[in-house]
Protein backbone atom coordinates (compact mmCIF):
# COMPACT_ATOMS: atom_id res chain seq x y z
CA UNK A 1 0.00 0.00 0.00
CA UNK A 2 3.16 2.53 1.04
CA UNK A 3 4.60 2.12 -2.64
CA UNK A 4 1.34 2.49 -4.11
CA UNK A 5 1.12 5.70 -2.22
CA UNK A 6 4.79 6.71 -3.07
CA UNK A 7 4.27 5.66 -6.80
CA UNK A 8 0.58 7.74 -6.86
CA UNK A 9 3.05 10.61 -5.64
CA UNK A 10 5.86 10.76 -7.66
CA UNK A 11 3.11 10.68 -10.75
CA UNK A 12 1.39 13.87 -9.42
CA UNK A 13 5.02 15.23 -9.06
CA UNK A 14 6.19 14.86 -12.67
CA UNK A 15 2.87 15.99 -13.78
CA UNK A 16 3.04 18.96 -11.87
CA UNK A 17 6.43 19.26 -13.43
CA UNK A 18 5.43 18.93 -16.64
CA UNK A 19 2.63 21.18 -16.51
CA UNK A 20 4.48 23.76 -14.93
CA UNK A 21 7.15 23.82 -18.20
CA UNK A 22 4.60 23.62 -20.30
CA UNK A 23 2.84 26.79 -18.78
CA UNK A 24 6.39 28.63 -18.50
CA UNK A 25 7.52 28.30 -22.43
CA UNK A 26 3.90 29.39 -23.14
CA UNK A 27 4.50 32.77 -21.53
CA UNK A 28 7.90 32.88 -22.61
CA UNK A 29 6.74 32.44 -26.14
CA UNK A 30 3.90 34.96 -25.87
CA UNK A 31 6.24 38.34 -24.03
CA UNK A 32 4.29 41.04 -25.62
CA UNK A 33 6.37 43.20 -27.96
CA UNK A 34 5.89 46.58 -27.60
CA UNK A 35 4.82 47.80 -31.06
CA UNK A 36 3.20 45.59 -33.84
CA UNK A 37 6.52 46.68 -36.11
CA UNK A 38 8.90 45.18 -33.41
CA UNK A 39 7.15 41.86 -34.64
CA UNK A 40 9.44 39.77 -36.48
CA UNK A 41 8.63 37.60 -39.19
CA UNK A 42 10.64 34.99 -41.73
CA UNK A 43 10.89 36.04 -45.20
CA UNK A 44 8.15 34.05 -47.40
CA UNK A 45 9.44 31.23 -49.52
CA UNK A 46 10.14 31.66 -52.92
CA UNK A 47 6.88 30.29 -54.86
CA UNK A 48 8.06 27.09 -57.20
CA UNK A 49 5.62 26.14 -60.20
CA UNK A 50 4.93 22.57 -59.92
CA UNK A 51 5.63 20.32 -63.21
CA UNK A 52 3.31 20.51 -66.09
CA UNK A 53 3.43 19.16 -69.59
CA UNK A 54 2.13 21.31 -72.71
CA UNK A 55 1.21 19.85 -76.14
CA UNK A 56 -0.39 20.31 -79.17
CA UNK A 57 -2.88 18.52 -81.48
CA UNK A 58 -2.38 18.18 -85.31
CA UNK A 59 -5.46 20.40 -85.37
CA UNK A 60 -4.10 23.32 -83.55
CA UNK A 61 -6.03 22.82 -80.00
CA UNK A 62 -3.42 23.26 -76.95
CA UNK A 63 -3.31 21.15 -73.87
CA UNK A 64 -1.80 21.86 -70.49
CA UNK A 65 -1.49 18.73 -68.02
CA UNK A 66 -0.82 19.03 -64.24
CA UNK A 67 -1.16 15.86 -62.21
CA UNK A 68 -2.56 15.97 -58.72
CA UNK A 69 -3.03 13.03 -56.90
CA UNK A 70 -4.07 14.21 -53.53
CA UNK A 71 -7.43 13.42 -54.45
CA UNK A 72 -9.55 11.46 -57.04
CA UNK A 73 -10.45 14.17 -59.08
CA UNK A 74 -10.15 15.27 -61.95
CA UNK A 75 -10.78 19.31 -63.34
CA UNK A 76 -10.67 20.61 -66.47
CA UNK A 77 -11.08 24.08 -68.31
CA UNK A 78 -11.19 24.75 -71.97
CA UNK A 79 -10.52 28.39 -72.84
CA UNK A 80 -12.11 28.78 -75.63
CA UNK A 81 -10.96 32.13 -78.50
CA UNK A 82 -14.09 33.83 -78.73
CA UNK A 83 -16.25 36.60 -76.72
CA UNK A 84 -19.65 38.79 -76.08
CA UNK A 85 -17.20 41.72 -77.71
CA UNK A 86 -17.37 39.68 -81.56
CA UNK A 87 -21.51 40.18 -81.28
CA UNK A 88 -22.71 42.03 -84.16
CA UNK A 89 -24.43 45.68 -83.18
CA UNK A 90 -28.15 44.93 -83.42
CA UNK A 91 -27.81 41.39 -82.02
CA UNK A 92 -25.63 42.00 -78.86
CA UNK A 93 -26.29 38.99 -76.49
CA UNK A 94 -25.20 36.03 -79.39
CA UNK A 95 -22.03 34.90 -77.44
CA UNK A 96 -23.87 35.11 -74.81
CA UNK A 97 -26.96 32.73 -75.91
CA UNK A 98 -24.79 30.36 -77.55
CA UNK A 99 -21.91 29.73 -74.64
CA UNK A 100 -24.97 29.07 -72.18
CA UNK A 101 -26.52 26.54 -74.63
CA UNK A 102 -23.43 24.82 -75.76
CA UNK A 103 -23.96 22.99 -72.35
CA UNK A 104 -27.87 23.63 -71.69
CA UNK A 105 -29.15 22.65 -75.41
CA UNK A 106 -28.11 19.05 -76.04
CA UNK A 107 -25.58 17.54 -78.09
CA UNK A 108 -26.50 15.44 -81.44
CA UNK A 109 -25.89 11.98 -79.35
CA UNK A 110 -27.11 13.23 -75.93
CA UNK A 111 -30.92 15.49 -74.86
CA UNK A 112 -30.07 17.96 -72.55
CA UNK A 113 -32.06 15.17 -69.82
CA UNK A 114 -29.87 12.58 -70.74
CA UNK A 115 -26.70 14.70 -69.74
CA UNK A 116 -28.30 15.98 -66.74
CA UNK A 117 -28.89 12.28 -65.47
CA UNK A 118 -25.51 10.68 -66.31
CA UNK A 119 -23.18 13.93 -64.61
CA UNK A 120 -26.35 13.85 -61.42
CA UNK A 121 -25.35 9.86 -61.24
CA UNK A 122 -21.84 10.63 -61.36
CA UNK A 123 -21.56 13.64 -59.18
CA UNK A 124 -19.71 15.22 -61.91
CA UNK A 125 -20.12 18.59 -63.43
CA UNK A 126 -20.36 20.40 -67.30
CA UNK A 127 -20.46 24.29 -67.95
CA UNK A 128 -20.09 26.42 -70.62
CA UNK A 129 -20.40 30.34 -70.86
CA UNK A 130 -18.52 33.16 -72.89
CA UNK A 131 -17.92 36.07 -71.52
CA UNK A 132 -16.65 39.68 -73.44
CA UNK A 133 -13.15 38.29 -73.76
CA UNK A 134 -13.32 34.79 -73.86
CA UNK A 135 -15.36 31.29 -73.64
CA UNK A 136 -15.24 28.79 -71.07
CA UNK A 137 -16.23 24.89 -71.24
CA UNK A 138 -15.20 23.14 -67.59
CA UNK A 139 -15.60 19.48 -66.39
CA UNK A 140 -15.14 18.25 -63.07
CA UNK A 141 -15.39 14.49 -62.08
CA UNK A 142 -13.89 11.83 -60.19
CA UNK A 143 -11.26 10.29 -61.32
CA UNK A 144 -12.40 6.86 -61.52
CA UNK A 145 -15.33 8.89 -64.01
CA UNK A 146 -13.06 10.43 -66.15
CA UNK A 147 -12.98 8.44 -69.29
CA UNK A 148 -17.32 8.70 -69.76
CA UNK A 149 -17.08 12.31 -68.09
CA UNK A 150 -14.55 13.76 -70.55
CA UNK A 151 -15.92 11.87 -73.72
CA UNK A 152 -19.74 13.60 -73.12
CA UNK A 153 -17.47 17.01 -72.49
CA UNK A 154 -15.78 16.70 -75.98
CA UNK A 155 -19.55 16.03 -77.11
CA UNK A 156 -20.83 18.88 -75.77
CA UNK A 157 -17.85 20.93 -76.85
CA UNK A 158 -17.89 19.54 -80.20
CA UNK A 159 -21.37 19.08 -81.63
CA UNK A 160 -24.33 21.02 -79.68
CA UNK A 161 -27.44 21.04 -81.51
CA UNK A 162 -28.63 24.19 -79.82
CA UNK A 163 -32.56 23.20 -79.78
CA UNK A 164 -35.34 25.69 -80.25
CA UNK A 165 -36.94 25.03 -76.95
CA UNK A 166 -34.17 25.48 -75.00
CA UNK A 167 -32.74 28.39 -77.39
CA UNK A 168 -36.33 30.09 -76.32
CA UNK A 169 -35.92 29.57 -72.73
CA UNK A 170 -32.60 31.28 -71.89
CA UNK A 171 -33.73 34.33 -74.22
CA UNK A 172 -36.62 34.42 -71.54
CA UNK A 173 -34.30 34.53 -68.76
CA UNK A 174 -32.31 36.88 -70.49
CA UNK A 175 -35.04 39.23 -70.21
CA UNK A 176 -35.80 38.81 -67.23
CA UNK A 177 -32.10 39.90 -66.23
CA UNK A 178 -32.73 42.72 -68.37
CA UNK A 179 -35.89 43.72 -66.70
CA UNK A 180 -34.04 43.57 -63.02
CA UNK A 181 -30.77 45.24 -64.13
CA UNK A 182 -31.85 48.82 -62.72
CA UNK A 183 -32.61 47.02 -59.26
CA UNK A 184 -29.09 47.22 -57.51
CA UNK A 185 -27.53 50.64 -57.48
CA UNK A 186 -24.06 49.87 -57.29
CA UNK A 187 -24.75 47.60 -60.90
CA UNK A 188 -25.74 50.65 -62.31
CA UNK A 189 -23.02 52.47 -61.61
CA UNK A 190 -20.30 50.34 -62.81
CA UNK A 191 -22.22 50.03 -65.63
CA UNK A 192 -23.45 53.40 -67.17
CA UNK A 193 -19.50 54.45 -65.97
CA UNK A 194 -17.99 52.14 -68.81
CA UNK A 195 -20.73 53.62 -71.39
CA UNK A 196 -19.43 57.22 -70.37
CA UNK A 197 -15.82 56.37 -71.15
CA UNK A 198 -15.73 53.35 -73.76
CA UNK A 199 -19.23 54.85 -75.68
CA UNK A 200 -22.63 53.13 -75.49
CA UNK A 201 -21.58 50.96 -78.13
CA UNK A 202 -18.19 49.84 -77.13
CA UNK A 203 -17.50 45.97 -77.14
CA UNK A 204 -16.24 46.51 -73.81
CA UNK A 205 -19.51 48.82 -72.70
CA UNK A 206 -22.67 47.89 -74.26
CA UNK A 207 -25.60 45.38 -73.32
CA UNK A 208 -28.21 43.45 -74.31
CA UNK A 209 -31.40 45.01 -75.12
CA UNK A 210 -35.21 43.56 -75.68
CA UNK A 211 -34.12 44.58 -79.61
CA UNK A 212 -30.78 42.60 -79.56
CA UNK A 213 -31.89 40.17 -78.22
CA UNK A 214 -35.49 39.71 -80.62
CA UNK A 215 -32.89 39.67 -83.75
CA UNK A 216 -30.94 36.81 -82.74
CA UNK A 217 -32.21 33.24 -84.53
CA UNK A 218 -31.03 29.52 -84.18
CA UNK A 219 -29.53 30.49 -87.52
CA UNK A 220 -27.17 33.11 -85.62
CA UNK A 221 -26.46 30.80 -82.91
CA UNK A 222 -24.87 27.97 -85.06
CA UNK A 223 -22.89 30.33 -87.51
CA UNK A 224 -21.53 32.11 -84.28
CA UNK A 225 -20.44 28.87 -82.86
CA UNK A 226 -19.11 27.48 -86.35
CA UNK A 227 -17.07 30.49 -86.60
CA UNK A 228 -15.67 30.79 -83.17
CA UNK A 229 -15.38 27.26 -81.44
CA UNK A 230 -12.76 25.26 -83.42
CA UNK A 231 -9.79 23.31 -82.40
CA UNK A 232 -7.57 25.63 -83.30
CA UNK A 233 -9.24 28.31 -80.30
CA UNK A 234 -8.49 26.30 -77.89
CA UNK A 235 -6.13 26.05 -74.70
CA UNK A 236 -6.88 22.87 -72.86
CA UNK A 237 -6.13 22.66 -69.19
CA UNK A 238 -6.58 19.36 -66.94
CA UNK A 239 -5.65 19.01 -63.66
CA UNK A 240 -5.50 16.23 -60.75
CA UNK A 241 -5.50 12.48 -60.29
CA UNK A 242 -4.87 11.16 -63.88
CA UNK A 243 -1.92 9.24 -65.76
CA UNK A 244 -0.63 11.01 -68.22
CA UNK A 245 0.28 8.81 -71.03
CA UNK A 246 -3.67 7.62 -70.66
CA UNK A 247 -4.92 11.20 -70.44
CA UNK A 248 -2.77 11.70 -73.67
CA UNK A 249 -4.64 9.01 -75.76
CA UNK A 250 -8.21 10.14 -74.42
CA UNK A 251 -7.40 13.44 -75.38
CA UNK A 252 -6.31 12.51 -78.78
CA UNK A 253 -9.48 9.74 -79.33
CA UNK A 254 -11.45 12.68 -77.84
CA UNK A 255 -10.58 15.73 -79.95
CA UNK A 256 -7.55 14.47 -82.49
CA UNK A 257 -9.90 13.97 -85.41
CA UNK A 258 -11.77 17.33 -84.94
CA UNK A 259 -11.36 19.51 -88.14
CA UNK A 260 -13.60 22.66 -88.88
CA UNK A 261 -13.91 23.72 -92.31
CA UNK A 262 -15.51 27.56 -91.74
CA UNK A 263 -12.94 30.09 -92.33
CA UNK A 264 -11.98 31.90 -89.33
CA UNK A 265 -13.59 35.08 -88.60
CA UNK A 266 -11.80 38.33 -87.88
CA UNK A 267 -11.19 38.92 -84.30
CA UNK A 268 -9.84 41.97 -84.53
CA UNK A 269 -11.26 44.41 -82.20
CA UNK A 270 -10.05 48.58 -82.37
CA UNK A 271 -8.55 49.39 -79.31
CA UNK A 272 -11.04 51.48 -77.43
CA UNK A 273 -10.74 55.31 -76.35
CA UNK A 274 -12.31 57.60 -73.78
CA UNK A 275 -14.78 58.93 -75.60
CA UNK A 276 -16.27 61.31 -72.53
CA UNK A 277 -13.02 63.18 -71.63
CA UNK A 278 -14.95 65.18 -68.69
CA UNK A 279 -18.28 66.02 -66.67
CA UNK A 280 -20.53 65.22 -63.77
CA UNK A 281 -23.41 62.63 -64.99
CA UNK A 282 -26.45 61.93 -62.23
CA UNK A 283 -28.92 58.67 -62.32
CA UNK A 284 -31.51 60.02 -60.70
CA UNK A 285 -33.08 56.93 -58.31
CA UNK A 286 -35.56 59.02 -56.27
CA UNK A 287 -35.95 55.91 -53.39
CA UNK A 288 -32.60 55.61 -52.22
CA UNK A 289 -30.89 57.28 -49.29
CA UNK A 290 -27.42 57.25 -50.77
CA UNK A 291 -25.03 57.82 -53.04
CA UNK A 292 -23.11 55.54 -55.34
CA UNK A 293 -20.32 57.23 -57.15
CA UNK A 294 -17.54 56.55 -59.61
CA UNK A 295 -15.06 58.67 -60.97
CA UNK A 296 -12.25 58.13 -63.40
CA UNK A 297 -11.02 57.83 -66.58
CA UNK A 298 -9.64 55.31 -69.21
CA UNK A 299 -6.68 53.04 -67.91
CA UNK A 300 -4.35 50.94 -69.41
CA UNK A 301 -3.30 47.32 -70.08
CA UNK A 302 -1.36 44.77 -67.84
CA UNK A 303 1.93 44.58 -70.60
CA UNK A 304 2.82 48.78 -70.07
CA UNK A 305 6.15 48.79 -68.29
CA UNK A 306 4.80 50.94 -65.37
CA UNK A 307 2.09 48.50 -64.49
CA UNK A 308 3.91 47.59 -61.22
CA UNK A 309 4.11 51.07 -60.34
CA UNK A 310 0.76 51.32 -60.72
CA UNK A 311 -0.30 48.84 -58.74
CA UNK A 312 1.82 50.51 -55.64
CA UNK A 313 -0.53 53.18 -56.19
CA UNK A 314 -3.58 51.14 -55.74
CA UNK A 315 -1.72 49.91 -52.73
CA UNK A 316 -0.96 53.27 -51.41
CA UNK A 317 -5.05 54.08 -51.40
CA UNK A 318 -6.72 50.80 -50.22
CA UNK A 319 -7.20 49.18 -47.65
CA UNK A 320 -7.82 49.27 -43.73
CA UNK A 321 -4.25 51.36 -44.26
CA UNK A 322 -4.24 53.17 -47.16
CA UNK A 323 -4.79 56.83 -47.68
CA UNK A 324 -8.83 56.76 -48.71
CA UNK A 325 -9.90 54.76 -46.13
CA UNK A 326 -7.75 56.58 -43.09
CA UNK A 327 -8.97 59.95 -44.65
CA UNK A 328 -12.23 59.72 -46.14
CA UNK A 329 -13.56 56.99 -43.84
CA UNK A 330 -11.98 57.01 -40.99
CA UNK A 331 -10.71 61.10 -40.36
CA UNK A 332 -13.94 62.70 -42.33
CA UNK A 333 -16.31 59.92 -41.80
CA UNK A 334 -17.72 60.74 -45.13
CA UNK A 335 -18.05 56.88 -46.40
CA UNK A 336 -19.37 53.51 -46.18
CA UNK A 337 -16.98 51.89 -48.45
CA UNK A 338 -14.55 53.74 -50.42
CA UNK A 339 -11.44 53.06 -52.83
CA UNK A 340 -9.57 53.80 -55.93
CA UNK A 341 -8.00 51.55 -58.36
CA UNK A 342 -6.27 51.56 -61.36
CA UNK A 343 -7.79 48.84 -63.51
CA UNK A 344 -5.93 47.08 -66.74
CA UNK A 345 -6.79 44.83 -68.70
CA UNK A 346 -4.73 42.24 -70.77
CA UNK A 347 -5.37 43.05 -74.22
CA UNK A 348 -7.31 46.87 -73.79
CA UNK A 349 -7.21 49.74 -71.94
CA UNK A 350 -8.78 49.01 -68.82
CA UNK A 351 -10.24 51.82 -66.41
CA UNK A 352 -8.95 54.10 -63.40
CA UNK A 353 -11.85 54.23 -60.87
CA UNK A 354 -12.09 55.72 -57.67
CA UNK A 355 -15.38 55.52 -54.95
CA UNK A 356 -17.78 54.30 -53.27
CA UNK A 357 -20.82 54.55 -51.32
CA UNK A 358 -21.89 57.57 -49.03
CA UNK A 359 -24.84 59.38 -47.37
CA UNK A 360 -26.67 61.32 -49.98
CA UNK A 361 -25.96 64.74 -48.17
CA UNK A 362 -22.28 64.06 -48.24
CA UNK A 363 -22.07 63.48 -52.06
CA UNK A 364 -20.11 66.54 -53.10
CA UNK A 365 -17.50 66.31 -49.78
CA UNK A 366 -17.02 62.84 -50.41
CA UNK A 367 -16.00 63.46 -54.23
CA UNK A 368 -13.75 66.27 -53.07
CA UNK A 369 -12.17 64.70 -50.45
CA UNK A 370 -11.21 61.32 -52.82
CA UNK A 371 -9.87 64.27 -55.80
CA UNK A 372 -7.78 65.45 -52.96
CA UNK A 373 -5.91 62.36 -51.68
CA UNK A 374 -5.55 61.43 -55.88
CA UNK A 375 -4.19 64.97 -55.99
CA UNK A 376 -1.39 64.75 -53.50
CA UNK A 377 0.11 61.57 -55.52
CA UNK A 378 0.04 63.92 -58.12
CA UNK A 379 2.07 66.93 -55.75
CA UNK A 380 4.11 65.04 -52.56
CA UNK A 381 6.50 62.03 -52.92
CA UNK A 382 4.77 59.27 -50.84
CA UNK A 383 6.71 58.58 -47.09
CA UNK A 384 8.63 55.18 -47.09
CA UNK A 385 5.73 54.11 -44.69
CA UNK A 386 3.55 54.07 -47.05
CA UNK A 387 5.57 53.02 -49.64
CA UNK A 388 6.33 49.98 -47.85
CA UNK A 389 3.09 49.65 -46.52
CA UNK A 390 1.91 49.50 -50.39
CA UNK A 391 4.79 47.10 -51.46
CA UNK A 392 4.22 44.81 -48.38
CA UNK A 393 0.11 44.37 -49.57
CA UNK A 394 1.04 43.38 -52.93
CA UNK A 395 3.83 41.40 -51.71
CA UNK A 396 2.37 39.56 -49.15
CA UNK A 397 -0.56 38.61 -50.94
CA UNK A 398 0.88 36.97 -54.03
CA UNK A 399 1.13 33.32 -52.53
CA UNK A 400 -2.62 33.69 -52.46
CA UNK A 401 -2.56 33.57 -56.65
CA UNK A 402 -0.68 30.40 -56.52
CA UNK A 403 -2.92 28.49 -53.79
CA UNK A 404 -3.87 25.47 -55.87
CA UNK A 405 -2.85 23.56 -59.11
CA UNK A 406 -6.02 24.69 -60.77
CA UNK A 407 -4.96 28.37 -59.62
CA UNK A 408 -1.45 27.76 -61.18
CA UNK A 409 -2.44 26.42 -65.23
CA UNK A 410 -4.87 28.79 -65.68
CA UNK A 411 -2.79 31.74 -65.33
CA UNK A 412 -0.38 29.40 -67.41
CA UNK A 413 -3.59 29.36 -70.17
CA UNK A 414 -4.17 32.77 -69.61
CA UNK A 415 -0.85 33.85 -70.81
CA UNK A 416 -0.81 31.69 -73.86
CA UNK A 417 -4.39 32.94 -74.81
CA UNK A 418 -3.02 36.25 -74.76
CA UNK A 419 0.33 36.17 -75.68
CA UNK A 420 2.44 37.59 -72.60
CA UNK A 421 5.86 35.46 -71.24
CA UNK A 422 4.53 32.94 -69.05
CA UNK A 423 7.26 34.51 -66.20
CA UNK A 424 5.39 37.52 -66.49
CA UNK A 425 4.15 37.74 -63.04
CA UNK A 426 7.71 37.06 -62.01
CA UNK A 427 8.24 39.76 -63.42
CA UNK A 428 5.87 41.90 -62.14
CA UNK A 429 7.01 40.49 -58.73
CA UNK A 430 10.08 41.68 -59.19
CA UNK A 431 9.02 45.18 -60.23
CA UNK A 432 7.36 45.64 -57.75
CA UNK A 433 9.97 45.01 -54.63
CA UNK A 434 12.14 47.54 -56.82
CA UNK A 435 9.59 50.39 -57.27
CA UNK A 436 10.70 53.84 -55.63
CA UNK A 437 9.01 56.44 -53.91
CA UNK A 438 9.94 58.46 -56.85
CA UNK A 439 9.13 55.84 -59.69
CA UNK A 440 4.91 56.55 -57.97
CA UNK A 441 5.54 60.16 -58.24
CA UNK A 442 5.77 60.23 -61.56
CA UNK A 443 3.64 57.40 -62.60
CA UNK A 444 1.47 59.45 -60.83
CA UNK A 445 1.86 62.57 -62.58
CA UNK A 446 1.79 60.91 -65.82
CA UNK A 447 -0.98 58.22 -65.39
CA UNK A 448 -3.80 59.90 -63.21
CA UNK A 449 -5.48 62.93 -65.30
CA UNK A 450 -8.10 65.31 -62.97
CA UNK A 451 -8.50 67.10 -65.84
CA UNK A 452 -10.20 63.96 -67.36
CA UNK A 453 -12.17 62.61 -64.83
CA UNK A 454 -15.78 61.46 -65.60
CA UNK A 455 -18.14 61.63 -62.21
CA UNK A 456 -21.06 59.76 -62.22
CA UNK A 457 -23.68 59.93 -59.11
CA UNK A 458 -26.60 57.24 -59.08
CA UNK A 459 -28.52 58.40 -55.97
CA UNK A 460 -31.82 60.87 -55.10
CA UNK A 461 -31.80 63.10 -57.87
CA UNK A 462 -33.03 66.21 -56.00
CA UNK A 463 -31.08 65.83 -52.82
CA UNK A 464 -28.05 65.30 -54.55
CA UNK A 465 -27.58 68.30 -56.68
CA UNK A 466 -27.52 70.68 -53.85
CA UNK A 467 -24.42 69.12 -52.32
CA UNK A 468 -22.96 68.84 -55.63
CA UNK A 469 -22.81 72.57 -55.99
CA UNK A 470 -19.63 73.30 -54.93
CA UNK A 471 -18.05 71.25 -57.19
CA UNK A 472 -18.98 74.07 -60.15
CA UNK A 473 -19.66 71.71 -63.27
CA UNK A 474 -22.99 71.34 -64.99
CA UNK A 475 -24.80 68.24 -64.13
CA UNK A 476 -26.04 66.12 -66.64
CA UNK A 477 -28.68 63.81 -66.17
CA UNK A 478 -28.08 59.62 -67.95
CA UNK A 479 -31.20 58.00 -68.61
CA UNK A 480 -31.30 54.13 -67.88
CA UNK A 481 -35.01 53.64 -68.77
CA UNK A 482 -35.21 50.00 -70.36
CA UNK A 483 -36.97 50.49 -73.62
CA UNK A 484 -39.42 47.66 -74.53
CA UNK A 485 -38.98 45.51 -77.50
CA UNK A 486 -40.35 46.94 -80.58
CA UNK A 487 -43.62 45.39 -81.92
């Protein structure tokens, strides 16, 4: 009984020892510091692209492999050459229609029902869209699925039959999105701001109407596929738990003998230009309490040379640290949300845009007070605080891009589809950690234009115009009624 008790005590002695360490390293490990700078962090590992093959059909189609075998699945994305931006004038909306009914309208050896049983069975996936700049067909599947799963993809990808019915159905929920489009304020205003600058009937600006969307036939829908899907318009990308010599040979049983006699249409698209260099535009919305606005002016693309600069810029305004929200949120309390970004695009000029929401009484201050903090980029070298604060953002951030496999070959496909050096965000890495306090000054001086900016307002028409008063420009009003089709 003694050595029991001796044995029972020397237990509850090391445990009390152990706990007692255990508690000591804890507060050893957690002395506060006494400033959040004082806190010292490793230097982030350099990001490594894992391995990836790249071929190409006999036919011209492109095809990125990455295996992943973490799991049994299997992802792919076709990107497919093609866009809302090719639409003809008066039938704006065809890309559109057609991408949703490459998928939605059955294939010439599936119905739409039969597709929507076998992928339900399979808990597998098949979408299609095409968006202003590009298409999109995507498959996801398990692994063990992949051979049946891929071969109804290439089906769907290579002979829709685009049925009436279905053809009449998503031109009825078309309008439907057309008839809700004024509903959400802040949609407006990123809208009707990209008519001011690119033009109503920019590619990059326009949208479908009740008219455009009357004019478009089965006819339409075919040609516009016929034209733009082909072999040749396509980048490929599969990722995850596959073989590769065997995903090889289903590719090539799947897609090798695909040949498309159409000739190719012209893709050529003229670059785009601000076409309102100045003014303040109001959307009067009588109901609402506050103010949406937008100012700006026509950006660039992501290949100019002081991109990374500009993107320190961006860096230097947002956020919970940068200059709009400390100043216009924050110091003036003037905002809900505010920001300012300089937008570019990969193969246009994208858009500078700076605001945000605010009370509808504190519409003029607000646009003041963002001019003001764009102004002083334009006037005052930026402190290294900020300057690192704005590197350090950008920095810090970019092992988000580069998460997952997926994440990795489409910016891989990206780059092919439009032609930039597939180390080009190395690149931009790089410029970045070298940009200069000075290299912002005068990318802001050259790149952001006051004299330029467009304003737009969407918010209570009345209420609005007396606090924009002080800004001394004529208002003029943008109408956004939704005209009905014609009979």
């Amino acid at each position: 009984m003694n050595k029991l008790k001796k044995s029972f005590q020397w237990l509850l002695i090391a445990l009390v020892t152990v706990s007692l360490t255990i508690i000591t390293r804890n507060v050893a490990v957690a002395q506060p510091v006494s400033h959040y700078s004082d806190i010292q962090y490793p230097p982030l590992p350099d990001i490594q692209l894992p391995e990836y093959d790249r071929l190409s059909l006999d036919n011209g189609m492109v095809i990125y492999l990455m295996e992943d075998h973490r799991l049994p699945l299997v992802t792919g994305n076709a990107l497919l050459r093609t866009g809302d931006k090719f639409d003809p004038h008066d039938k704006v909306g065809l890309a559109t229609v057609t991408g949703n009914l490459m998928r939605t309208g059955g294939t010439q050896n599936y119905p739409r029902r039969e597709i929507d049983h076998i992928l339900e069975q399979k808990a597998a996936s098949i979408e299609t869209s095409i968006g202003t700049n590009s298409g999109n067909a995507t498959f996801n599947t398990l692994s063990y699925d992949l051979e049946e799963v891929f071969n109804l993809f290439g089906d769907i990808l290579r002979n829709p039959v685009f049925e009436q019915n279905f053809i009449d159905f998503e031109k009825n929920n078309l309008r439907g999105a057309i008839a809700r489009r004024n509903d959400n304020p802040g949609n407006i205003v990123q809208r009707e701001f990209s008519k001011l600058v690119y033009g109503n009937d920019s590619p990059y600006a326009r949208t479908i109407e009740h008219n455009t969307l009357e004019n478009i036939t089965r006819e339409d829908i075919t040609n516009f596929y016929g034209q733009h899907i082909r072999p040749e318009n396509v980048i490929l990308g599969i990722v995850g738990d596959f073989e590769p010599e065997q995903m090889k040979s289903l590719i090539t049983q799947t897609f090798g003998d695909w040949q498309v006699s159409t000739p190719r249409p012209n893709q050529e698209i003229t670059t785009p230009t601000q076409v309102t260099t100045s003014g303040l535009y109001l959307v009067d919305q009588p109901q609402l309490t506050q103010s949406n606005i937008l100012l700006g002016h026509i950006g660039g693309r992501l290949d100019d040379p002081n991109y990374p600069t500009l993107t320190v810029i961006n860096g230097v305004l947002n956020g919970f640290g940068g200059r709009l929200h400390n100043e216009v949120r924050s110091r003036q309390g003037l905002a809900y949300s505010v920001y300012g970004v300089w937008r570019a695009n990969y193969d246009h000029p994208g858009l500078f845009l700076a605001g945000g929401q605010t009370n509808t009484e504190s519409s003029g201050q607000f646009i003041q007070a963002i001019k003001g903090e764009i102004q002083k980029l334009r006037t005052e070298i930026i402190s290294q605080d900020d300057l690192d604060y704005a590197k350090n953002s950008i920095l810090n951030s970019f092992v988000f891009q580069f998460q997952t496999p997926n994440q990795i070959l489409s910016r891989l496909m990206i780059y092919e589809y439009y032609d930039y050096p597939q180390d080009f965000i190395f690149n931009y890495q790089q410029a970045v950690t070298n940009t200069t306090a000075q290299q912002v000054f005068s990318a802001a001086q050259e790149y952001l234009k006051p004299d330029q900016f467009v304003t737009l307002v969407v918010g209570n028409g009345e209420q609005v115009r007396q606090t924009l008063t002080p800004l001394n420009q004529d208002i003029q009003t943008v109408d956004i009624t939704i005209n009905p089709p014609n009979s």
